[in-house]
PDB file of N, CA and C in Angstrom:
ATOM      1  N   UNK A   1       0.848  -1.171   0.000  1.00  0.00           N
ATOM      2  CA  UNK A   1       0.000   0.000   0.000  1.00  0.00           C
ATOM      3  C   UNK A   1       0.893   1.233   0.000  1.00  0.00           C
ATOM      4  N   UNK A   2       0.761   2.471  -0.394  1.00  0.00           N
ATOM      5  CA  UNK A   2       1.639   2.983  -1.020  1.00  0.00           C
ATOM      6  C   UNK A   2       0.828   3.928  -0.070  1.00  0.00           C
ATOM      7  N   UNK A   3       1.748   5.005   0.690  1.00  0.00           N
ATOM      8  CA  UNK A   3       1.389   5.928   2.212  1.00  0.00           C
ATOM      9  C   UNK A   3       2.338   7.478   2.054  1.00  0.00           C
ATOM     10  N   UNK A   4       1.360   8.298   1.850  1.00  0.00           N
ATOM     11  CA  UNK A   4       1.996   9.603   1.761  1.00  0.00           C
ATOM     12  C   UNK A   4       1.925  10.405   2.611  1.00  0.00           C
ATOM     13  N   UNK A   5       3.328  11.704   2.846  1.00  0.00           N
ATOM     14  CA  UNK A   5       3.412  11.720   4.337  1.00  0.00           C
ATOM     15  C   UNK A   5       3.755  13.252   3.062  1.00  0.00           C
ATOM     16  N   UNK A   6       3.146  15.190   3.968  1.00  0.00           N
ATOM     17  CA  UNK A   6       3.578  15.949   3.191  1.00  0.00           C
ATOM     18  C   UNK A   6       3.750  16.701   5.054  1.00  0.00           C
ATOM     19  N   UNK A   7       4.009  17.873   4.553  1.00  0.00           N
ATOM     20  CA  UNK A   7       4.913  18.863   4.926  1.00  0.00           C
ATOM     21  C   UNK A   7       5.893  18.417   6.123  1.00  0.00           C
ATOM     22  N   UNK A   8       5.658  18.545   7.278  1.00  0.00           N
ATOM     23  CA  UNK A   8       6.654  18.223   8.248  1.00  0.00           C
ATOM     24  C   UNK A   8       6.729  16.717   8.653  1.00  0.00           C
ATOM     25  N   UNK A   9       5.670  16.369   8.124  1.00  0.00           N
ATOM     26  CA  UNK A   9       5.364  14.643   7.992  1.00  0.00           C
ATOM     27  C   UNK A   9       6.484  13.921   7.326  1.00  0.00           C
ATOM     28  N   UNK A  10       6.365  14.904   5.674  1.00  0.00           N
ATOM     29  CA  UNK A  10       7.576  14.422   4.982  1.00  0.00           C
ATOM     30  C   UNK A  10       8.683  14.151   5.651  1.00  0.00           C
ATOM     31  N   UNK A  11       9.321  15.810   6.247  1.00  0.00           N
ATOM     32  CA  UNK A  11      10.465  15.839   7.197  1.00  0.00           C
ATOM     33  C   UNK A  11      11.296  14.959   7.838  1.00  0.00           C
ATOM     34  N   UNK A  12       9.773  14.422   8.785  1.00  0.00           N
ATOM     35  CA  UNK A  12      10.633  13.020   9.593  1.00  0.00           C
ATOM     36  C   UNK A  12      10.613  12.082   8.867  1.00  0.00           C
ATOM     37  N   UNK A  13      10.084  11.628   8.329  1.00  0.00           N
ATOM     38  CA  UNK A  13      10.075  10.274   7.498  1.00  0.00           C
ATOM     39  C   UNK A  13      10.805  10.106   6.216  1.00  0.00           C
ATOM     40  N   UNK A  14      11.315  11.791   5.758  1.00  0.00           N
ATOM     41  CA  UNK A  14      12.552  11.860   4.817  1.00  0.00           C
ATOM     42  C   UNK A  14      12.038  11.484   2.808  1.00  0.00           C
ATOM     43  N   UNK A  15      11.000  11.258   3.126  1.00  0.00           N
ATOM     44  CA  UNK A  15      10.495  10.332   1.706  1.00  0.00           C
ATOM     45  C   UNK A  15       9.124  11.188   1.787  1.00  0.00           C
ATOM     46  N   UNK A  16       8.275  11.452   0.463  1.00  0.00           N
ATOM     47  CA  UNK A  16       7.420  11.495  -0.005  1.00  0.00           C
ATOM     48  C   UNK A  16       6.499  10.366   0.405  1.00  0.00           C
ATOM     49  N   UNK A  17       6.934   9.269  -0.193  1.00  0.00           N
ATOM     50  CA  UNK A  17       5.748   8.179  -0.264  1.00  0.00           C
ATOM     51  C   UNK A  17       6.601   6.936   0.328  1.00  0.00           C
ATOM     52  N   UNK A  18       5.680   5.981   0.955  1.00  0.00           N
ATOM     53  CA  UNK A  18       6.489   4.340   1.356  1.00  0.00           C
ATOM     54  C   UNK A  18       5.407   3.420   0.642  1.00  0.00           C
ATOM     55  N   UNK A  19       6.261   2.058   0.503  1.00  0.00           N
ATOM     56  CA  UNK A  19       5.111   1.200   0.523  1.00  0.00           C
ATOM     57  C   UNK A  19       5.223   0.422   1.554  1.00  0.00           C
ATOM     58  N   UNK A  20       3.716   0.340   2.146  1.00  0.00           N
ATOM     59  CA  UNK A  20       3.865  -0.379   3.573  1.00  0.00           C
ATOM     60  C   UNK A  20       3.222  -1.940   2.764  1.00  0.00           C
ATOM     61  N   UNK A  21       4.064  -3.393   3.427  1.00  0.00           N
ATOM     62  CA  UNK A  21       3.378  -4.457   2.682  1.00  0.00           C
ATOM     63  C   UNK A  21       2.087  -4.506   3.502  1.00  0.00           C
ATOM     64  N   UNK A  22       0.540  -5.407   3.371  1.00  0.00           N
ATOM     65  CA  UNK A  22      -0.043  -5.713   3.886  1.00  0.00           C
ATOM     66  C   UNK A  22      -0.499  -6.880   3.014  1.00  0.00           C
ATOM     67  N   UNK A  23      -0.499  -8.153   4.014  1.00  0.00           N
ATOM     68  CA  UNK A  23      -1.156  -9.365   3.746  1.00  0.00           C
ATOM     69  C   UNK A  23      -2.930  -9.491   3.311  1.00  0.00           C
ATOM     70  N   UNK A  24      -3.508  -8.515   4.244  1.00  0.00           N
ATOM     71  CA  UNK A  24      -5.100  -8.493   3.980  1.00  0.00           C
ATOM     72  C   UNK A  24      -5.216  -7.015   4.030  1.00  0.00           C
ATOM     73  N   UNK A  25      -6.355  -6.645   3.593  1.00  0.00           N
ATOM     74  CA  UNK A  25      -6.751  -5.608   3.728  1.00  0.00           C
ATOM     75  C   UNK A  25      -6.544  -4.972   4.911  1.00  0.00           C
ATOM     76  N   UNK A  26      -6.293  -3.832   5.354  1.00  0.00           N
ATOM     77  CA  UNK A  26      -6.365  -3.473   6.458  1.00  0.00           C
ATOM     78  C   UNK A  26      -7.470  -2.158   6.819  1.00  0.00           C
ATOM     79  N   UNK A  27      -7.636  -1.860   8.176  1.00  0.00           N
ATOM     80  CA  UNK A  27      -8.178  -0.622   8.558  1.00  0.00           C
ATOM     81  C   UNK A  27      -7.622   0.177   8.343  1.00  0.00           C
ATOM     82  N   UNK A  28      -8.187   1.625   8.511  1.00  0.00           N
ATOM     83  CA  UNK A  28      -7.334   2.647   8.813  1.00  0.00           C
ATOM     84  C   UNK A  28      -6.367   2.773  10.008  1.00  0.00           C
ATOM     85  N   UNK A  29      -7.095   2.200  11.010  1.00  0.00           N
ATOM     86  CA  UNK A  29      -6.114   1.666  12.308  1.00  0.00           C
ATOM     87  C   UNK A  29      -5.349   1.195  11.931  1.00  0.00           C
ATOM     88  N   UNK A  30      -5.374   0.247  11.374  1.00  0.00           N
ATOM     89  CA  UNK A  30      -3.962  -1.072  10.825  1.00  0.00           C
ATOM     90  C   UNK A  30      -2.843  -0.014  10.289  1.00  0.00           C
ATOM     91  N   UNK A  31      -3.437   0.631   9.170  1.00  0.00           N
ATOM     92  CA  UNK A  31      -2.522   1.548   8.542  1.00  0.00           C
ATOM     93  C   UNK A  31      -1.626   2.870   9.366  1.00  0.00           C
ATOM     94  N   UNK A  32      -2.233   3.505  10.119  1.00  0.00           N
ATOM     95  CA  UNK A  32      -2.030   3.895  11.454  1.00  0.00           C
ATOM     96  C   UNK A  32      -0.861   3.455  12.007  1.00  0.00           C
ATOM     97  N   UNK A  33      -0.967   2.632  12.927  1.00  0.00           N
ATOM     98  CA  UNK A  33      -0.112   1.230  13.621  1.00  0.00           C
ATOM     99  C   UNK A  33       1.500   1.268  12.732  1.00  0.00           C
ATOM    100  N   UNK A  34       0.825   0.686  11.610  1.00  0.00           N
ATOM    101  CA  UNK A  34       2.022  -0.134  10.629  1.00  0.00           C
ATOM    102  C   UNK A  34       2.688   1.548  10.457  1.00  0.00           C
ATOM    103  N   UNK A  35       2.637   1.999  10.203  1.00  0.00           N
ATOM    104  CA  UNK A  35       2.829   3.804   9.934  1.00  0.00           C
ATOM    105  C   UNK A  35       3.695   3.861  11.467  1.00  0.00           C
ATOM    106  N   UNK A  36       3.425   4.251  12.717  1.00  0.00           N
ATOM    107  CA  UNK A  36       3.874   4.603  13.954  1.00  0.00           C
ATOM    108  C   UNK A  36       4.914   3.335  13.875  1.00  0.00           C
ATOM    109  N   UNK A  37       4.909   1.873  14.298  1.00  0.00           N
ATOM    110  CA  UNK A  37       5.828   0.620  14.120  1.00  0.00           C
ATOM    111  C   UNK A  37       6.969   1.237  13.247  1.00  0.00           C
ATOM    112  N   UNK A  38       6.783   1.689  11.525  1.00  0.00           N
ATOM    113  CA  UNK A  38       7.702   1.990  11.090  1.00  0.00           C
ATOM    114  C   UNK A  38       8.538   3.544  11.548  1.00  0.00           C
ATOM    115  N   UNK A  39       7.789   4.504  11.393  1.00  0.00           N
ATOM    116  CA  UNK A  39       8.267   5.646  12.044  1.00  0.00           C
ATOM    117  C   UNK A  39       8.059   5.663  13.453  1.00  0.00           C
ATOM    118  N   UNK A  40       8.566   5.645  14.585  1.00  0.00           N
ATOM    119  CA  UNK A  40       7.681   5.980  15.749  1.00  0.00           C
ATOM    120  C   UNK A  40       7.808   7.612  16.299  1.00  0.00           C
ATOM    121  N   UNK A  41       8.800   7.685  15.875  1.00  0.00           N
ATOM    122  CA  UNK A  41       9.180   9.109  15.828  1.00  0.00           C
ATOM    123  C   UNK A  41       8.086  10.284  15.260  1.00  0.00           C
ATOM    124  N   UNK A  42       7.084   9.758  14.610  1.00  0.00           N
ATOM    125  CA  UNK A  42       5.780  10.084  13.830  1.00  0.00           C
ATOM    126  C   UNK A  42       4.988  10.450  15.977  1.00  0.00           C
ATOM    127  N   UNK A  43       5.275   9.828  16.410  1.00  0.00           N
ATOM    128  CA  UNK A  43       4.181   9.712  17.472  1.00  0.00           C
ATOM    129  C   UNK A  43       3.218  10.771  18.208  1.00  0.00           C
ATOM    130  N   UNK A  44       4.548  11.679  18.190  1.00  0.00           N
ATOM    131  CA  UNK A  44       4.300  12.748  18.567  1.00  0.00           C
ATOM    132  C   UNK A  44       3.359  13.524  17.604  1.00  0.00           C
ATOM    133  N   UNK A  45       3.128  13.469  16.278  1.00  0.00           N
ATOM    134  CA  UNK A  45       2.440  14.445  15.345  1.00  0.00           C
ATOM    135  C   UNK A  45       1.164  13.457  15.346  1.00  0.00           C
ATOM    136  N   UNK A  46       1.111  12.001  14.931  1.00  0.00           N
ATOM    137  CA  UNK A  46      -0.055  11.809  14.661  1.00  0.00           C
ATOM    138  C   UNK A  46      -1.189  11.319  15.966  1.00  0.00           C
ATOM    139  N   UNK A  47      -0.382  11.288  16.943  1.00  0.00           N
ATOM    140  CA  UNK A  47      -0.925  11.010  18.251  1.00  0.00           C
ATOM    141  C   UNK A  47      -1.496  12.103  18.934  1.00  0.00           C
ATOM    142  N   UNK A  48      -2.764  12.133  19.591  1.00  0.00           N
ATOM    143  CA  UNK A  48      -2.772  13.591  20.996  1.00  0.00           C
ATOM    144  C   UNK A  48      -2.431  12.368  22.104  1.00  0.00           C
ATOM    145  N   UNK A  49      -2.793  13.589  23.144  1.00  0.00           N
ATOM    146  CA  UNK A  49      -2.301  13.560  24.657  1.00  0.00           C
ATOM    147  C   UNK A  49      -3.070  11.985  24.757  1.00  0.00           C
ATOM    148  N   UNK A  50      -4.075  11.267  24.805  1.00  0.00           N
ATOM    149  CA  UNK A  50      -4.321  10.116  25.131  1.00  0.00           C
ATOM    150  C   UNK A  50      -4.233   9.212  24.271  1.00  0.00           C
ATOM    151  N   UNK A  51      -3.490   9.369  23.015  1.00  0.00           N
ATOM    152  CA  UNK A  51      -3.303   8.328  22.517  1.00  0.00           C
ATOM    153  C   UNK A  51      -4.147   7.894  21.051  1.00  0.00           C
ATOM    154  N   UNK A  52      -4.876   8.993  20.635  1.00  0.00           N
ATOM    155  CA  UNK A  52      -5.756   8.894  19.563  1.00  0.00           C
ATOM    156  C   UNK A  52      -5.073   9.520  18.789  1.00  0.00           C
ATOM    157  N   UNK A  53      -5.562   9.145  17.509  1.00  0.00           N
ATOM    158  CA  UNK A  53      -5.446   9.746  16.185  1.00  0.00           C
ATOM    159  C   UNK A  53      -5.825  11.348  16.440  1.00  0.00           C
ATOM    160  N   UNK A  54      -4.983  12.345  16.427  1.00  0.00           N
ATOM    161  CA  UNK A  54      -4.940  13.772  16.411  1.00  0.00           C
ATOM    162  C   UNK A  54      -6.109  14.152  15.242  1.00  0.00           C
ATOM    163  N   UNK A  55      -6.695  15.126  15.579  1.00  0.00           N
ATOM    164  CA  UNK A  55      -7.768  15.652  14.837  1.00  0.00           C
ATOM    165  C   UNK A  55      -6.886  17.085  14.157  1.00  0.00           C
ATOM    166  N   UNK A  56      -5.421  17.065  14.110  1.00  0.00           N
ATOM    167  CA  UNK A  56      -4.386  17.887  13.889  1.00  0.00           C
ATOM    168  C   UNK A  56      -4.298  17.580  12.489  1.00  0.00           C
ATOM    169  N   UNK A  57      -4.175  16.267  12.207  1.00  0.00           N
ATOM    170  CA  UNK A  57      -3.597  15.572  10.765  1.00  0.00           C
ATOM    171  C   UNK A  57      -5.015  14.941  10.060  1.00  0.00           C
ATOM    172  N   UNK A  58      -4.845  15.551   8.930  1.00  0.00           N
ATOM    173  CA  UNK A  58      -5.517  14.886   7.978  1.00  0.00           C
ATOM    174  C   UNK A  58      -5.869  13.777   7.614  1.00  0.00           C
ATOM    175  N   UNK A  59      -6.252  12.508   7.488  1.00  0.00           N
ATOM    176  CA  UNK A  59      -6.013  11.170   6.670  1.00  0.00           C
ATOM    177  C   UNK A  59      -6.651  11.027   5.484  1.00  0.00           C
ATOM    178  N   UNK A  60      -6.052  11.068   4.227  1.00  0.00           N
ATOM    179  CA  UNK A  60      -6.809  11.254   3.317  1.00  0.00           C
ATOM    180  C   UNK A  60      -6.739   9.499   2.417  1.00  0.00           C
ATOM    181  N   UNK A  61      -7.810   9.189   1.616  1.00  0.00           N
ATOM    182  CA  UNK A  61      -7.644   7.600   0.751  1.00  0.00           C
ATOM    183  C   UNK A  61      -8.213   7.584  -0.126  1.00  0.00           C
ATOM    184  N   UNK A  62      -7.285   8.340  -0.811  1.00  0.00           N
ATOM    185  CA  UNK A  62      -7.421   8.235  -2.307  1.00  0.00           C
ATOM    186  C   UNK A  62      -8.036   9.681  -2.642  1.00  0.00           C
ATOM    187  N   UNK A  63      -7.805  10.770  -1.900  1.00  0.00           N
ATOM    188  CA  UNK A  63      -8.185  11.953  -2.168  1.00  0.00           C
ATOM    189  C   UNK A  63      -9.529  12.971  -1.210  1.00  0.00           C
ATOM    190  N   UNK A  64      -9.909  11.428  -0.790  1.00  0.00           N
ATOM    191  CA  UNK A  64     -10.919  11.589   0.113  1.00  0.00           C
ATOM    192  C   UNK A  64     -10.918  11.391   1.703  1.00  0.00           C
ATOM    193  N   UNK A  65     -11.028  12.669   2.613  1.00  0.00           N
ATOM    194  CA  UNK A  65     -11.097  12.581   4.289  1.00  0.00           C
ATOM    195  C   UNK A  65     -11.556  11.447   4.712  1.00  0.00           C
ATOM    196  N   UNK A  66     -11.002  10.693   5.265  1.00  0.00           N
ATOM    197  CA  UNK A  66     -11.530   9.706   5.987  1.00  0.00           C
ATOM    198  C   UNK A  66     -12.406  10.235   7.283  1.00  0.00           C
ATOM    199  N   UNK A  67     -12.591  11.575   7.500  1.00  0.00           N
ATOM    200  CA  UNK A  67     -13.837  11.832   8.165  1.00  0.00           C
ATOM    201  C   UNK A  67     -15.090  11.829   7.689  1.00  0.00           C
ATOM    202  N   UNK A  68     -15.366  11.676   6.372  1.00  0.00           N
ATOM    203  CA  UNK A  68     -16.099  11.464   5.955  1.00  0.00           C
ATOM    204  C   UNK A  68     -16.082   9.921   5.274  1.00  0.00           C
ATOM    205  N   UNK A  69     -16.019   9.408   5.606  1.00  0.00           N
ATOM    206  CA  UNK A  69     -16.357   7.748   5.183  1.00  0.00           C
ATOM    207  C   UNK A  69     -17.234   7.014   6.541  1.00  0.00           C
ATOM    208  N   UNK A  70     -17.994   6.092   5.644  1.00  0.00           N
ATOM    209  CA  UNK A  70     -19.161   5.952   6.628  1.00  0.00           C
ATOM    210  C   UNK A  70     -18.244   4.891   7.872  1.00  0.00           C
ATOM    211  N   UNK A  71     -17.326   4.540   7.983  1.00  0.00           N
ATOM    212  CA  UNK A  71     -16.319   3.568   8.982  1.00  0.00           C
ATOM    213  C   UNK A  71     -15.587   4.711   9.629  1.00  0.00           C
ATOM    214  N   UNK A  72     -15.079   5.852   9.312  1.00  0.00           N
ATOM    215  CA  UNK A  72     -14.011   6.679   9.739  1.00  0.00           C
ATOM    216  C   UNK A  72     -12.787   5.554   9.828  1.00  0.00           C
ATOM    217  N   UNK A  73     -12.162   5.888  10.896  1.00  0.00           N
ATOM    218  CA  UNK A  73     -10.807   4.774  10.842  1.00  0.00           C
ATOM    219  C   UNK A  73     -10.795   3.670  11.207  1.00  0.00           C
ATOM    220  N   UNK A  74     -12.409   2.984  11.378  1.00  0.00           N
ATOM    221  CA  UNK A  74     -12.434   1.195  11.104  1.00  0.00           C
ATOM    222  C   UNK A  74     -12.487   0.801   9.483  1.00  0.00           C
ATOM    223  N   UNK A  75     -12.669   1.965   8.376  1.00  0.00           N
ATOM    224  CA  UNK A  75     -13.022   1.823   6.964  1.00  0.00           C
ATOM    225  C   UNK A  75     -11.651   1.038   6.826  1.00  0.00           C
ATOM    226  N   UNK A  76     -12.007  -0.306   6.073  1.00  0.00           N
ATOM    227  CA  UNK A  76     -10.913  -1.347   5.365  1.00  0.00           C
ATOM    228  C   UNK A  76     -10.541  -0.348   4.240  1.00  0.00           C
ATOM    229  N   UNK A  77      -9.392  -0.942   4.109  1.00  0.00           N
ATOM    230  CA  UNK A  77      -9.061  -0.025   2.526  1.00  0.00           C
ATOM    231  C   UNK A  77      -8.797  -1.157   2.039  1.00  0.00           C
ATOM    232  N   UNK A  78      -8.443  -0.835   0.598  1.00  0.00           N
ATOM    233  CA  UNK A  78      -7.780  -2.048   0.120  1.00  0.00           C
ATOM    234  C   UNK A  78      -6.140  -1.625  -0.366  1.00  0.00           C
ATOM    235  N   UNK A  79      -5.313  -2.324  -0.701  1.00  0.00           N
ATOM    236  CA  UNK A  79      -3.910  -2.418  -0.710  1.00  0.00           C
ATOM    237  C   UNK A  79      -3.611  -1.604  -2.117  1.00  0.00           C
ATOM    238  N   UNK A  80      -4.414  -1.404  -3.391  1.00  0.00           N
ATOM    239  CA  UNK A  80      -4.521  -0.573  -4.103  1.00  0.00           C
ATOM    240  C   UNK A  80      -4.983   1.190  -4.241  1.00  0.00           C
ATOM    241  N   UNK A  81      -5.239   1.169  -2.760  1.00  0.00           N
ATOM    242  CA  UNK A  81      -5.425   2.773  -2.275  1.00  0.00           C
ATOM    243  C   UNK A  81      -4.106   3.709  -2.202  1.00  0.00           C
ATOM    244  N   UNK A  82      -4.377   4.871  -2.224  1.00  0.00           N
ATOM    245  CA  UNK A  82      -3.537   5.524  -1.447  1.00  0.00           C
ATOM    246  C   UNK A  82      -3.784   6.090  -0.231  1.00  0.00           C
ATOM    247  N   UNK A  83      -3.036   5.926   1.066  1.00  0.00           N
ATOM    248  CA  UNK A  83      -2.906   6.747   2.044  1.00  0.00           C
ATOM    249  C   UNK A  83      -2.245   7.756   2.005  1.00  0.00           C
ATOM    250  N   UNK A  84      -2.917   9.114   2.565  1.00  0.00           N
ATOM    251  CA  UNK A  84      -1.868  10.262   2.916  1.00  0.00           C
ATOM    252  C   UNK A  84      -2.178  11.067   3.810  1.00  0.00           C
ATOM    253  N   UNK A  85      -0.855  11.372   4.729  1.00  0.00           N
ATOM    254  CA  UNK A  85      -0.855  11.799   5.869  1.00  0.00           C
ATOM    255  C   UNK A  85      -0.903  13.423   5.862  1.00  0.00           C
ATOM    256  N   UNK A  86      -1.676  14.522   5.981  1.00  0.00           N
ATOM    257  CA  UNK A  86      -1.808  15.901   5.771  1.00  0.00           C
ATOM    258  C   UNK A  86      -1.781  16.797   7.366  1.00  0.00           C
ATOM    259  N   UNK A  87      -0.385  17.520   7.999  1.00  0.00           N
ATOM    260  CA  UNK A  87      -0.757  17.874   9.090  1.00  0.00           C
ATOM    261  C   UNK A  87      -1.678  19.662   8.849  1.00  0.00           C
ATOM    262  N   UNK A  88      -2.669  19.640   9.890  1.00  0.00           N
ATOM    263  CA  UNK A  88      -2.789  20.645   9.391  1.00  0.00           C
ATOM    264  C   UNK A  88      -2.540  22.224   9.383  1.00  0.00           C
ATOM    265  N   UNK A  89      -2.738  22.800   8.562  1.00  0.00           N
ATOM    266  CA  UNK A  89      -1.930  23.790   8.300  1.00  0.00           C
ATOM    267  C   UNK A  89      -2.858  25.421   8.159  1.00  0.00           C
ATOM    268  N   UNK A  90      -2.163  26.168   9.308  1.00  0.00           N
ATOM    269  CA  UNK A  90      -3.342  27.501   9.621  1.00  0.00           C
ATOM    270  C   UNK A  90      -1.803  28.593   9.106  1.00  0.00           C
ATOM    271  N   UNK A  91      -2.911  29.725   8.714  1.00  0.00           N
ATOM    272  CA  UNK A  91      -1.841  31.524   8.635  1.00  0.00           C
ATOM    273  C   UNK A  91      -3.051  32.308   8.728  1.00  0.00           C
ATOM    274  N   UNK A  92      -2.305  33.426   8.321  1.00  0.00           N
ATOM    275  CA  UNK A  92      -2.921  34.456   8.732  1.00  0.00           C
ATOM    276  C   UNK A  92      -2.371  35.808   8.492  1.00  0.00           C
TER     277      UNK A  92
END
């Protein structure tokens, strides 16, 4: 599954895009997980204070918010998606 990471996301993780392998389909959790396992250094950005998915970062699959999918981050993807990681970004 092929996982995109942009602005300071990029940063730590040094790469544009990875491919993470997955045997079955996974969740967005799964993808998550396998994402933090490989970077953990990620923890701090995609994590808040208890341990959830930050409402800071984006998750987008295939172009589309995974806040809007009727699963949010139990939605299976399939291994032909793209993931991408978007932190978000305010000015003024």
């Amino acid at each position: 599954m092929r996982v995109g990471f942009y602005a300071t996301l990029r940063k730590i993780v040094g790469t544009k895009y990875v491919e993470f392998p997955f045997s079955e389909e996974p969740a967005l959790r799964q993808v998550i997980d396998a994402v933090l396992l490989a970077y953990p250094e990620l923890s701090d950005e995609l994590l808040d204070e208890s341990g959830e998915f930050s409402h800071r970062i984006h998750l987008m699959v295939d172009g589309r918010s995974s806040k809007w999918l009727p699963g949010g981050l139990d939605t299976v993807v399939t291994t032909d998606q793209t993931i991408e990681f978007f932190p978000a970004v305010a000015g003024g």
